[in-house]
PDB file of N, CA and C in Angstrom:
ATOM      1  N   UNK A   1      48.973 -48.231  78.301  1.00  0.00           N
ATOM      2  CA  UNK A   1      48.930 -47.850  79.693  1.00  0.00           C
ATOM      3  C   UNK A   1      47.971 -46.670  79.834  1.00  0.00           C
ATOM      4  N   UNK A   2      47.061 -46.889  80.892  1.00  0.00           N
ATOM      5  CA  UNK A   2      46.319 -45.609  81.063  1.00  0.00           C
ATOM      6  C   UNK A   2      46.566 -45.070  82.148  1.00  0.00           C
ATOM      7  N   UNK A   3      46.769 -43.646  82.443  1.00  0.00           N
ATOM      8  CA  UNK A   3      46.907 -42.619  83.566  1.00  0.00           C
ATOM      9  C   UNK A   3      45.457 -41.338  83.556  1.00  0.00           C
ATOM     10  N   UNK A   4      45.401 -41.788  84.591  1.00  0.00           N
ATOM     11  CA  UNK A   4      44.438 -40.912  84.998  1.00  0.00           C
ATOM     12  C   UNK A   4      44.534 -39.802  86.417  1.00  0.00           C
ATOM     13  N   UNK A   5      44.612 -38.723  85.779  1.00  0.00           N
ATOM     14  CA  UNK A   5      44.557 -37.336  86.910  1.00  0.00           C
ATOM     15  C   UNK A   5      42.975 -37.213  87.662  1.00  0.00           C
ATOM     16  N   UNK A   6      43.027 -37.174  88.569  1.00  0.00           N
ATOM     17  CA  UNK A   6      41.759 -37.852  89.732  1.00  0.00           C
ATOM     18  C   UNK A   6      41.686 -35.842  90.564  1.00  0.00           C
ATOM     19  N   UNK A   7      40.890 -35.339  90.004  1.00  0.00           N
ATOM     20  CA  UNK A   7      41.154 -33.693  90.782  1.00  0.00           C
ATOM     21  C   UNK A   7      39.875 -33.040  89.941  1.00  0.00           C
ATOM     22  N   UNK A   8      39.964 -31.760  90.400  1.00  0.00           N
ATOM     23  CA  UNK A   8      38.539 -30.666  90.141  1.00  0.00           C
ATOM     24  C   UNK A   8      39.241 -29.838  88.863  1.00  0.00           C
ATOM     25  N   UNK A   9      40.439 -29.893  88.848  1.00  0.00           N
ATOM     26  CA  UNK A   9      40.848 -29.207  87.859  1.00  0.00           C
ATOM     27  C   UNK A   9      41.775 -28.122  88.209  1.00  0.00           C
ATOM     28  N   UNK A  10      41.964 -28.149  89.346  1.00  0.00           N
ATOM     29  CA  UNK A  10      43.439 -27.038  90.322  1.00  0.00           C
ATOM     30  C   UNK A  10      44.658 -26.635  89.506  1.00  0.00           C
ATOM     31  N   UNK A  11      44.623 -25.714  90.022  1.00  0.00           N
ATOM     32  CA  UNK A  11      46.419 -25.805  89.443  1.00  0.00           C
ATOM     33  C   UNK A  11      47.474 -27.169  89.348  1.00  0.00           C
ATOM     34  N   UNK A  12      47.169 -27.592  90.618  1.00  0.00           N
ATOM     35  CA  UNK A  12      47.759 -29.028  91.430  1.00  0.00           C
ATOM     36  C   UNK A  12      47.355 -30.179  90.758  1.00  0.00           C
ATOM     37  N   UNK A  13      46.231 -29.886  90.276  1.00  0.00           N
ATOM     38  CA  UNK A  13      46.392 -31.180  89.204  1.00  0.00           C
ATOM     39  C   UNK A  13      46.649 -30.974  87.839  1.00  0.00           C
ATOM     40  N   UNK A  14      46.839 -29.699  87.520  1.00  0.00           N
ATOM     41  CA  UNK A  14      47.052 -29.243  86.070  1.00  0.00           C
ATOM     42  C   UNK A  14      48.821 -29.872  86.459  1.00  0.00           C
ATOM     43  N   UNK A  15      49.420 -29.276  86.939  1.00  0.00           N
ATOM     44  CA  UNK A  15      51.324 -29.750  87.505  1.00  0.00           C
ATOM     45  C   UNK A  15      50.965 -30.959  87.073  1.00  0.00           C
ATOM     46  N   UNK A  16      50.009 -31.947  88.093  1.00  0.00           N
ATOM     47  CA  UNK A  16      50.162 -33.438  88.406  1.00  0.00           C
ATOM     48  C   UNK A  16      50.522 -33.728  86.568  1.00  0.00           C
ATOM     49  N   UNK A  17      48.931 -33.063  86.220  1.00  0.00           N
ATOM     50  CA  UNK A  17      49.127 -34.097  84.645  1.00  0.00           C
ATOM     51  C   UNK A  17      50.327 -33.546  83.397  1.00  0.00           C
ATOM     52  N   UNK A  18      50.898 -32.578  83.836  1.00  0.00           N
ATOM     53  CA  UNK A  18      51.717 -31.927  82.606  1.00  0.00           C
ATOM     54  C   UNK A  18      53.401 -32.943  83.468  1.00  0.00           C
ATOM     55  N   UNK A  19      53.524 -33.077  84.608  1.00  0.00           N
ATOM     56  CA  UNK A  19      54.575 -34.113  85.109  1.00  0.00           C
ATOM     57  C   UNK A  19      54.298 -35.589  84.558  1.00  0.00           C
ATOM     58  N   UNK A  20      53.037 -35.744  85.070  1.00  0.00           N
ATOM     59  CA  UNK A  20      52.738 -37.091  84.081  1.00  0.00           C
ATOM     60  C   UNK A  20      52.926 -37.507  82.681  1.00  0.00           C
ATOM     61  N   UNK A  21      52.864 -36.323  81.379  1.00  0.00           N
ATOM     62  CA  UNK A  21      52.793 -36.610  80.636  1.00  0.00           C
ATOM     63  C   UNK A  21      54.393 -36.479  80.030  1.00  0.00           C
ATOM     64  N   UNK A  22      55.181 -35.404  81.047  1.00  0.00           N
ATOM     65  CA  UNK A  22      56.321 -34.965  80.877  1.00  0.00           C
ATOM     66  C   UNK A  22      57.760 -36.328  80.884  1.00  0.00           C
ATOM     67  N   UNK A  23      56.697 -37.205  81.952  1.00  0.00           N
ATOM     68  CA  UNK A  23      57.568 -38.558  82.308  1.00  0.00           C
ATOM     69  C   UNK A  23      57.097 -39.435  81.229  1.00  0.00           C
ATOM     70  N   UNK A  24      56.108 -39.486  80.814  1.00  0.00           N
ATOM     71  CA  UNK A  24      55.550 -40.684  79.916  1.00  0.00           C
ATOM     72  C   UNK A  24      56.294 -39.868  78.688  1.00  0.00           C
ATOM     73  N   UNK A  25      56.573 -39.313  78.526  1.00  0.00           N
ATOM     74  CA  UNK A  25      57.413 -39.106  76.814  1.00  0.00           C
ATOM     75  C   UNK A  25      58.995 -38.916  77.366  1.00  0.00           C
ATOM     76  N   UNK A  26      59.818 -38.936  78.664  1.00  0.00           N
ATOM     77  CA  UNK A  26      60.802 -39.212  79.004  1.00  0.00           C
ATOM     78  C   UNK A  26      61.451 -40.651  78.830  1.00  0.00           C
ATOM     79  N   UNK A  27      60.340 -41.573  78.696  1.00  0.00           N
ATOM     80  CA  UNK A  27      60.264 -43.094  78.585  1.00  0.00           C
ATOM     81  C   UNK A  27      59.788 -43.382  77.464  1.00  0.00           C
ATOM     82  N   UNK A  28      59.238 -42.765  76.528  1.00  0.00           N
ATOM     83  CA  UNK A  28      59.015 -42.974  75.163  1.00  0.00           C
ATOM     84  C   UNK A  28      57.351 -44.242  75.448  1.00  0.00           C
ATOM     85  N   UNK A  29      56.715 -43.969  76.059  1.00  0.00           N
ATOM     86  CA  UNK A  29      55.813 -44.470  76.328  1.00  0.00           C
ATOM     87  C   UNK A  29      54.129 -43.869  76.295  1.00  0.00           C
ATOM     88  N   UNK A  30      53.734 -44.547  74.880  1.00  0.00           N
ATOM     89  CA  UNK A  30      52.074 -44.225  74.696  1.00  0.00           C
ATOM     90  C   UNK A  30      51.187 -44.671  75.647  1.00  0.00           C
ATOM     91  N   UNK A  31      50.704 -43.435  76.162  1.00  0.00           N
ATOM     92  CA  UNK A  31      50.040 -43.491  77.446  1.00  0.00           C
ATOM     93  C   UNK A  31      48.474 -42.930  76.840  1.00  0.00           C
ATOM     94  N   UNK A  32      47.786 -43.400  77.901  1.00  0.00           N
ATOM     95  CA  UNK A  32      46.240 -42.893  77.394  1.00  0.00           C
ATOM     96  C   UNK A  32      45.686 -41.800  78.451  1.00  0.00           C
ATOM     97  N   UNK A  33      45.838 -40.520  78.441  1.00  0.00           N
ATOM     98  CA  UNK A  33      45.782 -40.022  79.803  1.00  0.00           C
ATOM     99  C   UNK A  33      44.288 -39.216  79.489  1.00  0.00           C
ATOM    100  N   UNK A  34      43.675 -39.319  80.673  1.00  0.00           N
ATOM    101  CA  UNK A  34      42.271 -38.794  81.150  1.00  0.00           C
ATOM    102  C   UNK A  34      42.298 -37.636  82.436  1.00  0.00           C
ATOM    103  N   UNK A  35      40.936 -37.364  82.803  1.00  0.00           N
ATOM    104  CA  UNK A  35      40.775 -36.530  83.798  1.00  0.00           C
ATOM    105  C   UNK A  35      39.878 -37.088  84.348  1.00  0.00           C
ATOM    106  N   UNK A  36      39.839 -37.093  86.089  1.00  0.00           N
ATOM    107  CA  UNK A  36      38.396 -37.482  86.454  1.00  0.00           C
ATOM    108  C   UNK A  36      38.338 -36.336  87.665  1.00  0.00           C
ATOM    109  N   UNK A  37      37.278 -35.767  87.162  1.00  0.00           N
ATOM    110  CA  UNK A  37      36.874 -33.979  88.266  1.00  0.00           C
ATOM    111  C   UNK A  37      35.535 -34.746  88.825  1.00  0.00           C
ATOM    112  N   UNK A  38      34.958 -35.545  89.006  1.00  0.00           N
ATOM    113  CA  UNK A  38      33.618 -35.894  89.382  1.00  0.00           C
ATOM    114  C   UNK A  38      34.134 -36.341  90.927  1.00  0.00           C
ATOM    115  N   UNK A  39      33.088 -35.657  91.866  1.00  0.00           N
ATOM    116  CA  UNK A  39      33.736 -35.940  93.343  1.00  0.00           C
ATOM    117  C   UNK A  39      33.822 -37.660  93.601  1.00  0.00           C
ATOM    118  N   UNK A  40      31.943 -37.860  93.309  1.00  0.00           N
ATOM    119  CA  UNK A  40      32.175 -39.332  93.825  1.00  0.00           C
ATOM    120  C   UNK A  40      32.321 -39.923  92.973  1.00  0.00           C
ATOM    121  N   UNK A  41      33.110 -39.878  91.825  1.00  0.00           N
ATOM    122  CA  UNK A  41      33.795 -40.760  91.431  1.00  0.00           C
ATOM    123  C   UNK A  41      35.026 -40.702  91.612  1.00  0.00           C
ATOM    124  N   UNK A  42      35.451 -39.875  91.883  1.00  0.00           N
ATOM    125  CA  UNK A  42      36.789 -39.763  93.078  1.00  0.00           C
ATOM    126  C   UNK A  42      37.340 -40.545  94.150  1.00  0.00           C
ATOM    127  N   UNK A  43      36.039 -40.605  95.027  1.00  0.00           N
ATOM    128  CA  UNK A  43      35.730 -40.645  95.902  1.00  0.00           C
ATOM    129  C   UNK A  43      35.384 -42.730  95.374  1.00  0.00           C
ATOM    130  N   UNK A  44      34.910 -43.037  94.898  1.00  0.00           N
ATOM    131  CA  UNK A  44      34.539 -44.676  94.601  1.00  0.00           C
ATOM    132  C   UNK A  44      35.983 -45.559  94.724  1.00  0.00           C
ATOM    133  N   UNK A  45      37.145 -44.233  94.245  1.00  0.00           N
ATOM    134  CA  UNK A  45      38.466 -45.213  93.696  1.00  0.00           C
ATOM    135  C   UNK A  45      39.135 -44.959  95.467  1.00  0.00           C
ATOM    136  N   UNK A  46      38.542 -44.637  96.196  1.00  0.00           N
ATOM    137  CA  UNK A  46      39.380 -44.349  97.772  1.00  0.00           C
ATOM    138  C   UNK A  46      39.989 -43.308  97.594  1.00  0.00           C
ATOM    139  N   UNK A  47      39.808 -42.370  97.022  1.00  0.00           N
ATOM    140  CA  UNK A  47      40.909 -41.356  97.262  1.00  0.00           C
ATOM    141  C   UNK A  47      40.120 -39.942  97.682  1.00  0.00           C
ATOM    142  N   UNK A  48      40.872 -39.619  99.271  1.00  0.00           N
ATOM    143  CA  UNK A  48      39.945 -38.433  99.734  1.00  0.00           C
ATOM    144  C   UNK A  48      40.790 -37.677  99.820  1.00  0.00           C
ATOM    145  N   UNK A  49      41.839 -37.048  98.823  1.00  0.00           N
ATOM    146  CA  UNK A  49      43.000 -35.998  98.862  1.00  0.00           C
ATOM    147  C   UNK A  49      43.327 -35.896  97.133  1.00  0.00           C
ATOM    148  N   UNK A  50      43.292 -34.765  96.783  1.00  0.00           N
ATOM    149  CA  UNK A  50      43.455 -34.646  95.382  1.00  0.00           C
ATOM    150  C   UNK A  50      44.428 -33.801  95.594  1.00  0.00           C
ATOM    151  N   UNK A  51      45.518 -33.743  93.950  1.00  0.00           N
ATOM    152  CA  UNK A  51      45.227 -34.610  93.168  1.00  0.00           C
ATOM    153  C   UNK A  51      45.604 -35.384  93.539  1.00  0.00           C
ATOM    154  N   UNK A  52      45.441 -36.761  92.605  1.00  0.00           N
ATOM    155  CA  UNK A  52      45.817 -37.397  92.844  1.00  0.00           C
ATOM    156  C   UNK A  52      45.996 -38.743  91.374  1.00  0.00           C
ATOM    157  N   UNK A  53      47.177 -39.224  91.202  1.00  0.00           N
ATOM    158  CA  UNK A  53      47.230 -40.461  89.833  1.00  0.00           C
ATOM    159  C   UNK A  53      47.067 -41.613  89.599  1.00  0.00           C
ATOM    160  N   UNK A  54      46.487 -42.129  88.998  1.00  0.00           N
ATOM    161  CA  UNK A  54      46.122 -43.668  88.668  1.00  0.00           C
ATOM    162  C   UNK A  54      46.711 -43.883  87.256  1.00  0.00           C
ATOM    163  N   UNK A  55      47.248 -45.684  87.496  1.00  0.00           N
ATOM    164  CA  UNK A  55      47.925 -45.877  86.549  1.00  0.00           C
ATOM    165  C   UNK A  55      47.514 -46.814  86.174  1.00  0.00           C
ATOM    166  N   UNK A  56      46.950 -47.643  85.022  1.00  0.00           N
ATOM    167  CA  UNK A  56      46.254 -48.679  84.896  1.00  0.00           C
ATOM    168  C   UNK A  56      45.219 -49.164  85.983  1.00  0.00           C
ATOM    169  N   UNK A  57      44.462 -47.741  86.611  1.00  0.00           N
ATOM    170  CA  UNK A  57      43.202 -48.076  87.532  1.00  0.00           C
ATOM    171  C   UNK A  57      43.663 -47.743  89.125  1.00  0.00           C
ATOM    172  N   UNK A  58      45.321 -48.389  89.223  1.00  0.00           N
ATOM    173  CA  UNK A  58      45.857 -48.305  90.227  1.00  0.00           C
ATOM    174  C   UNK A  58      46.229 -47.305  90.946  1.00  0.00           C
ATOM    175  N   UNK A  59      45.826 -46.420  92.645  1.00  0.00           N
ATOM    176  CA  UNK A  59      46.045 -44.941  93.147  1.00  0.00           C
ATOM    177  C   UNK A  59      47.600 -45.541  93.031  1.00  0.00           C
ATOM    178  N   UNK A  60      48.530 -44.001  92.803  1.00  0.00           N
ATOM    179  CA  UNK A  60      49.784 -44.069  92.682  1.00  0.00           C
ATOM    180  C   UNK A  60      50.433 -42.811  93.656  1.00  0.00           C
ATOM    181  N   UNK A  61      49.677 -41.761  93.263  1.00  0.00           N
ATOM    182  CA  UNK A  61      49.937 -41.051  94.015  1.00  0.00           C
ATOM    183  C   UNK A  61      48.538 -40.280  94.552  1.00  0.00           C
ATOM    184  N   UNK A  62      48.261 -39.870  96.020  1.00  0.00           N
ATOM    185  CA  UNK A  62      46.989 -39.389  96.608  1.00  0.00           C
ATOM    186  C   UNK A  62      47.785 -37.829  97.187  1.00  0.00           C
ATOM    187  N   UNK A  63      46.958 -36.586  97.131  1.00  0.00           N
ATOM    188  CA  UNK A  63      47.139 -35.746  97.714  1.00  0.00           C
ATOM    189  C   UNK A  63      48.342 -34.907  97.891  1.00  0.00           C
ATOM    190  N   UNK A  64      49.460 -34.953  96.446  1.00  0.00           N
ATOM    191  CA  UNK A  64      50.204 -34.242  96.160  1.00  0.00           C
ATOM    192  C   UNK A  64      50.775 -34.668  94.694  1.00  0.00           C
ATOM    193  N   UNK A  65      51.598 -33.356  94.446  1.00  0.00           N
ATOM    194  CA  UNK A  65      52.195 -32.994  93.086  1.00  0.00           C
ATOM    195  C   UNK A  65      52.818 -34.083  93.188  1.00  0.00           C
ATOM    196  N   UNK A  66      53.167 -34.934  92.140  1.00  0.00           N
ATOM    197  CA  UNK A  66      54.698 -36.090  92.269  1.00  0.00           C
ATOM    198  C   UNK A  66      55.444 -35.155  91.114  1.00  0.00           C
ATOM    199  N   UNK A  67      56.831 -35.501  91.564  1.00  0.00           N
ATOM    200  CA  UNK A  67      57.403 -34.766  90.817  1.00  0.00           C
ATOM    201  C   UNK A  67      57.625 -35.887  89.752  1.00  0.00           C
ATOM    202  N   UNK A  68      58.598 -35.392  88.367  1.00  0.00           N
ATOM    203  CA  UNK A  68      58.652 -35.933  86.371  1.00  0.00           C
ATOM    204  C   UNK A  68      59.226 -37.696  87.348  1.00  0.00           C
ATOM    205  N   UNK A  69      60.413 -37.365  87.994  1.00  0.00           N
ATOM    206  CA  UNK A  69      61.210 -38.466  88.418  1.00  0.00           C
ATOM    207  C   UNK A  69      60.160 -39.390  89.014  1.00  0.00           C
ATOM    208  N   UNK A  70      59.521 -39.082  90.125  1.00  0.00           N
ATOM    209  CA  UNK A  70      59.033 -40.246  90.900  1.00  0.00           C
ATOM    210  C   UNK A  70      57.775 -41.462  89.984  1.00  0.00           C
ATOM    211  N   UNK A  71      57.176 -39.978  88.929  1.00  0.00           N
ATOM    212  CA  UNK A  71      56.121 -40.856  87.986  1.00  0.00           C
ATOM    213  C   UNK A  71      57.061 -41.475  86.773  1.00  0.00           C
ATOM    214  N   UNK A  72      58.303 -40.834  86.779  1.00  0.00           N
ATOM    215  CA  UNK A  72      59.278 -41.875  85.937  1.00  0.00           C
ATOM    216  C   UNK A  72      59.253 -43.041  86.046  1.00  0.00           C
ATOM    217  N   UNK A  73      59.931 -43.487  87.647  1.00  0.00           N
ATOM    218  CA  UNK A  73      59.977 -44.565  87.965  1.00  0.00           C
ATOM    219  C   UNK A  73      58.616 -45.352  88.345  1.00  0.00           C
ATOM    220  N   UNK A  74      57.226 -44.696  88.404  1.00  0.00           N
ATOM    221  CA  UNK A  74      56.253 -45.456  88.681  1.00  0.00           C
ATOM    222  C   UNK A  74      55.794 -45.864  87.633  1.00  0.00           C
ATOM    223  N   UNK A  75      56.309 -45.175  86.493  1.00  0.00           N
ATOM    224  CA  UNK A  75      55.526 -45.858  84.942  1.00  0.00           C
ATOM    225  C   UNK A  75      56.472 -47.210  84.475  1.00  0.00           C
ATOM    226  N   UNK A  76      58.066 -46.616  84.749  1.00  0.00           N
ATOM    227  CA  UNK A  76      58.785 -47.749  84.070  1.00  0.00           C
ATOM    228  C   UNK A  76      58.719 -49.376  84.833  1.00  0.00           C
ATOM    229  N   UNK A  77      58.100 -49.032  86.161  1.00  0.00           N
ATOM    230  CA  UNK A  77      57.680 -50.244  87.041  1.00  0.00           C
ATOM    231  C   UNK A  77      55.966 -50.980  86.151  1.00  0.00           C
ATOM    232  N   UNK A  78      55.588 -50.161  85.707  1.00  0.00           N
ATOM    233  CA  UNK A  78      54.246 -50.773  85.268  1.00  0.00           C
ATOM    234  C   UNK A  78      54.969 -51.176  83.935  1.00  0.00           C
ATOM    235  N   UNK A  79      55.194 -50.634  83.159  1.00  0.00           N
ATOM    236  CA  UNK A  79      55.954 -51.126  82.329  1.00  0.00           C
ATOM    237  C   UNK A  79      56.851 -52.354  81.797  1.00  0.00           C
ATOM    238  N   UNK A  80      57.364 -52.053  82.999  1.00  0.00           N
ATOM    239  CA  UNK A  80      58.408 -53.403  82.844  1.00  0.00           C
ATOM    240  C   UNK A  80      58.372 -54.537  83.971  1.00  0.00           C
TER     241      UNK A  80
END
């Protein structure tokens, strides 16, 4: 599974990806996680609010922190 943090590098996306990674080892799940700080490539995947998460390519969350729980349940849905 790949997750990708979609941001400039904020505080707000530093949270996003340390929740992300906090849920992906809550689920015991090898994840491949990246950063993408490049505007328009930001900007190519539709997303005009950072941060923001992609999960196998897919926007999951646009323009706020998700909290450990909500990317819990958005990983164990890709997952399973």
């Amino acid at each position: 599974m790949k997750i990708e943090i979609l941001g400039t590098g904020c505080p707000k996306c530093e949270k996003l990806a340390a929740n992300a990674k906090a849920a992906a080892e809550k689920l015991g799940l090898a994840c491949e996680f990246s950063k993408v700080t490049e505007i328009n490539e930001i900007m190519k995947r539709g997303v005009m609010l950072t941060p923001a998460l992609t999960i196998d390519g897919k926007v999951e969350v646009a323009g706020k922190v998700a909290a450990v729980d909500e990317i819990t349940t958005m990983l164990a849905n890709h997952a399973g």
